[in-house]
PDB file of N, CA and C in Angstrom:
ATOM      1  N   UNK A   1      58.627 -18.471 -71.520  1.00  0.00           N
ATOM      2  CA  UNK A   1      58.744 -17.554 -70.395  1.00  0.00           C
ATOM      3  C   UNK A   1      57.382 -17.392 -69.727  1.00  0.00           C
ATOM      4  N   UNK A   2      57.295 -17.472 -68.470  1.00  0.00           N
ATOM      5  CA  UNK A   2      55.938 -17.217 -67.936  1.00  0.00           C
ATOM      6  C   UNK A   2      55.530 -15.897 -67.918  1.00  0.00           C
ATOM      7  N   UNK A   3      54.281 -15.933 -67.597  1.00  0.00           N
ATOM      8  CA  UNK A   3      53.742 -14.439 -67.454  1.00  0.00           C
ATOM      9  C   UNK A   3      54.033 -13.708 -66.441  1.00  0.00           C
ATOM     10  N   UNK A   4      54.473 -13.830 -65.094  1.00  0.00           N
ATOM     11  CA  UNK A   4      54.534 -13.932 -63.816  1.00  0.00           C
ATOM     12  C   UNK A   4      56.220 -13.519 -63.632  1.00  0.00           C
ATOM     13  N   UNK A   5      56.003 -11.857 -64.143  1.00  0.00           N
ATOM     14  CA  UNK A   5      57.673 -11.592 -63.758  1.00  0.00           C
ATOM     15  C   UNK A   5      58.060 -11.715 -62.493  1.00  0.00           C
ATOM     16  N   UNK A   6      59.363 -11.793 -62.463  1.00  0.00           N
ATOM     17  CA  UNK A   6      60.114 -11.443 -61.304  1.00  0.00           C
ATOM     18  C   UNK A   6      59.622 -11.006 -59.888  1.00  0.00           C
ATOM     19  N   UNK A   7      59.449  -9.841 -61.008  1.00  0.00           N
ATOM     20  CA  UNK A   7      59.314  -8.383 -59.915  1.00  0.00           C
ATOM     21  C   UNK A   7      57.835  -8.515 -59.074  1.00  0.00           C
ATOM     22  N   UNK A   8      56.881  -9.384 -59.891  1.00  0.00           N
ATOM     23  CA  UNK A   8      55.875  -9.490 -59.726  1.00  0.00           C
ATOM     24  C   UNK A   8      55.794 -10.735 -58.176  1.00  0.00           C
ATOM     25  N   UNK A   9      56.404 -11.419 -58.327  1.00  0.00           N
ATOM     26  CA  UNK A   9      56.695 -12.165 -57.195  1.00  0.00           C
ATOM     27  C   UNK A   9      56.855 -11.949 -56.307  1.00  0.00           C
ATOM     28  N   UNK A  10      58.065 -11.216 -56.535  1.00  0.00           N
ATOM     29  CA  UNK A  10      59.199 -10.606 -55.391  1.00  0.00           C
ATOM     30  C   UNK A  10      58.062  -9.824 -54.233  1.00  0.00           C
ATOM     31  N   UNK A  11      57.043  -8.626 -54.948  1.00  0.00           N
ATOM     32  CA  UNK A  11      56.637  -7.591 -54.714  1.00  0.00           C
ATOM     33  C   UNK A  11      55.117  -8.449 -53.728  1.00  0.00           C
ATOM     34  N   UNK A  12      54.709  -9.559 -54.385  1.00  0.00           N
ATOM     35  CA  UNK A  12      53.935 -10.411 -53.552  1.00  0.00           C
ATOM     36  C   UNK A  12      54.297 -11.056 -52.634  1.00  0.00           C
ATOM     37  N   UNK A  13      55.222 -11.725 -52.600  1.00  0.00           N
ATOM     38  CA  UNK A  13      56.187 -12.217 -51.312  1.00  0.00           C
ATOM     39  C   UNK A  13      56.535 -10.773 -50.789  1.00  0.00           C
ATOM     40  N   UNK A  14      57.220  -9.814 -50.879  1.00  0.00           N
ATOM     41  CA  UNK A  14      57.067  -8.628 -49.945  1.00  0.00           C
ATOM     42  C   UNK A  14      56.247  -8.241 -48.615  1.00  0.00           C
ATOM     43  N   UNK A  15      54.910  -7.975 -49.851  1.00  0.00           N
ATOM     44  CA  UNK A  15      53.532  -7.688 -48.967  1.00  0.00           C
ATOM     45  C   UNK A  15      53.002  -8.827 -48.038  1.00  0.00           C
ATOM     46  N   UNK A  16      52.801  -9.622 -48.751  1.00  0.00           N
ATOM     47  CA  UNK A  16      52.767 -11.193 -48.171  1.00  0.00           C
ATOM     48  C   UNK A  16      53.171 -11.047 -46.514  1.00  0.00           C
ATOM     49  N   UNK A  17      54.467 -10.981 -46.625  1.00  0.00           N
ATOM     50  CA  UNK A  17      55.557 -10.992 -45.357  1.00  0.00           C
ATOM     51  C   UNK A  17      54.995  -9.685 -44.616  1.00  0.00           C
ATOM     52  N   UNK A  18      54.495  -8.532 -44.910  1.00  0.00           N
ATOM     53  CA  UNK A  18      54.566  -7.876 -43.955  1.00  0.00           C
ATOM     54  C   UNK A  18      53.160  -7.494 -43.939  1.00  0.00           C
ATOM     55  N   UNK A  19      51.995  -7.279 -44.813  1.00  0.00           N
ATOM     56  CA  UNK A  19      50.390  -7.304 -44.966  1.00  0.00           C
ATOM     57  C   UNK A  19      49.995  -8.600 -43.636  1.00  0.00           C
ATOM     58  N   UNK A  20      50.254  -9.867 -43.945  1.00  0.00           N
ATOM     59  CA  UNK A  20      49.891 -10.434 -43.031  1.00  0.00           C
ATOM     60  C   UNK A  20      49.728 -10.540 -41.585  1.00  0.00           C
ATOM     61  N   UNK A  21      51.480 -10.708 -41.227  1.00  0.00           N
ATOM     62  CA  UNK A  21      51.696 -10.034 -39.761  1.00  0.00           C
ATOM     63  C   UNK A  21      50.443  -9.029 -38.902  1.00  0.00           C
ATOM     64  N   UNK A  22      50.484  -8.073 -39.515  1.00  0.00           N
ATOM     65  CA  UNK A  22      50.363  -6.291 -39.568  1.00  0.00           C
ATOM     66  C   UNK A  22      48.529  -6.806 -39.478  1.00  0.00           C
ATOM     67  N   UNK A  23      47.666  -7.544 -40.400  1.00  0.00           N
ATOM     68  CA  UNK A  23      46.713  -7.926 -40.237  1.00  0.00           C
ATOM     69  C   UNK A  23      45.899  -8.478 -39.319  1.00  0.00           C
ATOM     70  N   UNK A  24      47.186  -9.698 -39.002  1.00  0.00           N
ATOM     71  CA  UNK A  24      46.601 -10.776 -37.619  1.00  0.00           C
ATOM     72  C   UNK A  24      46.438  -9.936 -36.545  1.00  0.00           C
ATOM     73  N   UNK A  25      47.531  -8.641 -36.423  1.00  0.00           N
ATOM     74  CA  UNK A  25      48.180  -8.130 -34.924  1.00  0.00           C
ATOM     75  C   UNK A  25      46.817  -7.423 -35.226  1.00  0.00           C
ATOM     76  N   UNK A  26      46.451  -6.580 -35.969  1.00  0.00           N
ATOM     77  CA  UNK A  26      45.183  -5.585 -36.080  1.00  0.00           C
ATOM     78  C   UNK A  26      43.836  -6.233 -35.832  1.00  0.00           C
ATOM     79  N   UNK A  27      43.875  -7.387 -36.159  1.00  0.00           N
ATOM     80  CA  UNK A  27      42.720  -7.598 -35.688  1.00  0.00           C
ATOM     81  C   UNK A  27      41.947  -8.274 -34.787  1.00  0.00           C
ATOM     82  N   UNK A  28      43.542  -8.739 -33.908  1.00  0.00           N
ATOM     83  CA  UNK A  28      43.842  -9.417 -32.212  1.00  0.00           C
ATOM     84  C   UNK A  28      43.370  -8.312 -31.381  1.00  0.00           C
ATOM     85  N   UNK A  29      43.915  -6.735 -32.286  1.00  0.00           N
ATOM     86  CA  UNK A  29      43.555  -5.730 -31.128  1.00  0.00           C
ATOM     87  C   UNK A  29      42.514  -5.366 -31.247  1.00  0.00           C
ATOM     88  N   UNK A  30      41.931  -5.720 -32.512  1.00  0.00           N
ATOM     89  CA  UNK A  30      39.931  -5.571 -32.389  1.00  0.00           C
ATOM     90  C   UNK A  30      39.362  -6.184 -31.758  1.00  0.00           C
ATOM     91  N   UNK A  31      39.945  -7.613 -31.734  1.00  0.00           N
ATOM     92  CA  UNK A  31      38.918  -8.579 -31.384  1.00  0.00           C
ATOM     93  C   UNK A  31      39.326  -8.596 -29.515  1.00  0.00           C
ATOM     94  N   UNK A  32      40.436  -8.111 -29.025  1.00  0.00           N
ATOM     95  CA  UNK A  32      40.270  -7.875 -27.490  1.00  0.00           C
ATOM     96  C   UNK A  32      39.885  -6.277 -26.974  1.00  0.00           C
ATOM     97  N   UNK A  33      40.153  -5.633 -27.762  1.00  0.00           N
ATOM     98  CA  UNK A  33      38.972  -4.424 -28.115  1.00  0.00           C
ATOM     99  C   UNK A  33      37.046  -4.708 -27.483  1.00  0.00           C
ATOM    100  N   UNK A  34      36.802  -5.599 -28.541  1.00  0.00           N
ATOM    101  CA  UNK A  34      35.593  -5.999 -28.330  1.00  0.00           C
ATOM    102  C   UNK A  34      34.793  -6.752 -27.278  1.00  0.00           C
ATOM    103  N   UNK A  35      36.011  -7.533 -26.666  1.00  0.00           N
ATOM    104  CA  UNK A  35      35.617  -8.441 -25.345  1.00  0.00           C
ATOM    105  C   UNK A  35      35.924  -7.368 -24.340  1.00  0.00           C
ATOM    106  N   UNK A  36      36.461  -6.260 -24.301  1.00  0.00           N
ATOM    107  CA  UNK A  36      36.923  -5.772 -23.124  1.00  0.00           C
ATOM    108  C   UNK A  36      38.394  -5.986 -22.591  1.00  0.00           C
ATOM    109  N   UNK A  37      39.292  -6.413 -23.041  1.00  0.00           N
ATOM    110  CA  UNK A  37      40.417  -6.579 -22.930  1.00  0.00           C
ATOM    111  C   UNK A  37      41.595  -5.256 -23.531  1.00  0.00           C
ATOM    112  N   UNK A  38      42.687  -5.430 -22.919  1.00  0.00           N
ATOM    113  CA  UNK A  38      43.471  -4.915 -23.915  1.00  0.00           C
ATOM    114  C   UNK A  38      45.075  -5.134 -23.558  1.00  0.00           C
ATOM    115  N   UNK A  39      45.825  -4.714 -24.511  1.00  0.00           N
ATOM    116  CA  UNK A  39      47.395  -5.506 -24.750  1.00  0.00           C
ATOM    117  C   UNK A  39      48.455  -4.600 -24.370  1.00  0.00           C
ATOM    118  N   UNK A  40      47.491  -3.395 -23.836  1.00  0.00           N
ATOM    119  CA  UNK A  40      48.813  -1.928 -23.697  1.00  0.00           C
ATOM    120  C   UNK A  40      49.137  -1.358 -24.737  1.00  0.00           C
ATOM    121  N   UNK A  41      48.589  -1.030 -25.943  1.00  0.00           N
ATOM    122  CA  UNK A  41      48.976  -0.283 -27.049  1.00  0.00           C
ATOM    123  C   UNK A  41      48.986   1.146 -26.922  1.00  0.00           C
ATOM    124  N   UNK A  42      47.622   1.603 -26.275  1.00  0.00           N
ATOM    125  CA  UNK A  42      47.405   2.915 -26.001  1.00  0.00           C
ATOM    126  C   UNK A  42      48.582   3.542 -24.850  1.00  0.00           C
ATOM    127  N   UNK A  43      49.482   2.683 -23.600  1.00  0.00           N
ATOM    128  CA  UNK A  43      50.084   2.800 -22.747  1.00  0.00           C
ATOM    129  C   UNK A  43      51.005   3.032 -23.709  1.00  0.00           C
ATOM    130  N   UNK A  44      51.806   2.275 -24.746  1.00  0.00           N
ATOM    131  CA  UNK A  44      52.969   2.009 -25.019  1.00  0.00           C
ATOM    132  C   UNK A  44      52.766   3.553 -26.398  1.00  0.00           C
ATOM    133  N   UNK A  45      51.686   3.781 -26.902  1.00  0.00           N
ATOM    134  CA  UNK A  45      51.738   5.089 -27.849  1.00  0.00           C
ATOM    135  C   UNK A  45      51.899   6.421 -26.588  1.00  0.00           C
ATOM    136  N   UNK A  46      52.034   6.608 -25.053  1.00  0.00           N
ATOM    137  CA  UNK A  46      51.447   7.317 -25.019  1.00  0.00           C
ATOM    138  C   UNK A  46      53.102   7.928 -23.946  1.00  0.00           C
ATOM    139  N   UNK A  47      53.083   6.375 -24.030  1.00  0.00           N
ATOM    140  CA  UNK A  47      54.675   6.692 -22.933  1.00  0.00           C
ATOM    141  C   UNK A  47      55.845   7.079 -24.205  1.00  0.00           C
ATOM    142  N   UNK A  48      55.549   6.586 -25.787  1.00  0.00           N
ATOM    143  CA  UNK A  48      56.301   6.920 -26.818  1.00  0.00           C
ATOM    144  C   UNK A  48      56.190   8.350 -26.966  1.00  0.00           C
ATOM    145  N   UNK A  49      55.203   8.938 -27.364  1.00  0.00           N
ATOM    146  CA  UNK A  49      55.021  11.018 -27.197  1.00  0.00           C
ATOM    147  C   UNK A  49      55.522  11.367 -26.010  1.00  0.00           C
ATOM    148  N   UNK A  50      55.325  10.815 -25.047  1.00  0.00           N
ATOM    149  CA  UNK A  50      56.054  11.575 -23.591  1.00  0.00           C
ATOM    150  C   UNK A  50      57.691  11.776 -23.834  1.00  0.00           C
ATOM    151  N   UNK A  51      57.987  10.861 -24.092  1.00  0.00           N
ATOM    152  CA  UNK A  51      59.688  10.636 -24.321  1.00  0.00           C
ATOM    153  C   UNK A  51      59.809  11.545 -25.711  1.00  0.00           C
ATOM    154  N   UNK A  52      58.819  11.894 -26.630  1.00  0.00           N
ATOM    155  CA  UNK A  52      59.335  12.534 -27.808  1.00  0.00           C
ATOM    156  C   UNK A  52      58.983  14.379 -27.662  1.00  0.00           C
ATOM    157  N   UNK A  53      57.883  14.346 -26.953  1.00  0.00           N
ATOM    158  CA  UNK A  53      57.903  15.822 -25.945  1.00  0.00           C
ATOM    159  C   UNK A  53      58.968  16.282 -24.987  1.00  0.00           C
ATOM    160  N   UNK A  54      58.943  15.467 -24.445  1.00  0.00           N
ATOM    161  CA  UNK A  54      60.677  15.458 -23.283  1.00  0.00           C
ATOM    162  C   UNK A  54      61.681  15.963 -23.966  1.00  0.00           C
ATOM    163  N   UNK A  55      62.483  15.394 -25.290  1.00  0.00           N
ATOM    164  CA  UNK A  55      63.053  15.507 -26.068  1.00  0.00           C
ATOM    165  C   UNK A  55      63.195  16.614 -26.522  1.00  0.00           C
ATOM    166  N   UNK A  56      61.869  16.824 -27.016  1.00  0.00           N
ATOM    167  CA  UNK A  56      61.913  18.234 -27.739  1.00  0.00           C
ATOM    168  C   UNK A  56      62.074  19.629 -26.767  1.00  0.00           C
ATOM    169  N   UNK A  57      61.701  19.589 -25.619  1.00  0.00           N
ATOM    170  CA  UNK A  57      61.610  20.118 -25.040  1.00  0.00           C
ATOM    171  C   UNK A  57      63.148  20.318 -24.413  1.00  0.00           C
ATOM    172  N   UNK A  58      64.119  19.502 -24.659  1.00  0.00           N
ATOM    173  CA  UNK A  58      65.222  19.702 -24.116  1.00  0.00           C
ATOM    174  C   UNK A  58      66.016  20.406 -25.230  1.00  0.00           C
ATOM    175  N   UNK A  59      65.819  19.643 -26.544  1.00  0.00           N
ATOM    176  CA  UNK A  59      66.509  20.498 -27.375  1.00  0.00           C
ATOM    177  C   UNK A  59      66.075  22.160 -27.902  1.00  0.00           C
ATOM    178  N   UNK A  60      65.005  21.995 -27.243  1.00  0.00           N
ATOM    179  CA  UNK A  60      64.564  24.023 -27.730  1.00  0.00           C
ATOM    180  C   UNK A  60      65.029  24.786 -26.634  1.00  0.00           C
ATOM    181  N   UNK A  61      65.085  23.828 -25.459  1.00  0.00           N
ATOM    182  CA  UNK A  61      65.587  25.082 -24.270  1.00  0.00           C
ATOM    183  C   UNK A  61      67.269  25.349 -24.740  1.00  0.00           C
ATOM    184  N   UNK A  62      68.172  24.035 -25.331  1.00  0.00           N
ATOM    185  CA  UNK A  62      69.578  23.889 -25.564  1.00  0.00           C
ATOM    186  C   UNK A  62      69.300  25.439 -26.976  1.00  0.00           C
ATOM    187  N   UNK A  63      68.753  25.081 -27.484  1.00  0.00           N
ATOM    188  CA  UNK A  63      68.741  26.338 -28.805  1.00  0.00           C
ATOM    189  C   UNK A  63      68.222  27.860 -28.280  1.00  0.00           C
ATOM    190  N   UNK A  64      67.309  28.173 -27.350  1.00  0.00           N
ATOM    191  CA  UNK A  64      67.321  29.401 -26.597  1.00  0.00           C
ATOM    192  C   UNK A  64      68.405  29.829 -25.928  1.00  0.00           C
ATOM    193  N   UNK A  65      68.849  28.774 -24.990  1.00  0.00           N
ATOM    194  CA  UNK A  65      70.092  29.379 -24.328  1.00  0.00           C
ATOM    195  C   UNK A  65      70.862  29.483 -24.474  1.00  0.00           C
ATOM    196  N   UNK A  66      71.146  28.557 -25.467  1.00  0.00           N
ATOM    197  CA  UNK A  66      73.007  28.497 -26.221  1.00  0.00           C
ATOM    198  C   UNK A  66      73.322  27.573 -25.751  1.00  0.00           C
TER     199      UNK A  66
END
């Protein structure tokens, strides 16, 4: 039997699959960060809170008024 359970695999192929990705993308946005560039991240976090303020804001007026 090897040393190298299962679970131990599984859990490296996991991270593997999603550490990497998550890495390259992070450090595409450093490295156009650094030249002066950028990809819209800050646009796309900022139009995401607007829509989640909006939201909230509809459901507290629905719970004040009835």
């Amino acid at each position: 039997m090897s040393s190298v359970s299962v679970m131990d695999t599984l859990s490296f192929t996991v991270l593997s699959v999603i550490f990497i990705p998550f890495l390259l993308f992070f450090l595409s946005i450093v490295l156009l960060a650094y030249i002066g560039k950028t990809v819209g991240v800050q646009q796309i976090y900022v139009d995401f809170l607007v829509k989640v303020f909006e939201v909230s804001t509809i459901d507290s007026k629905k719970i004040v008024h009835g």
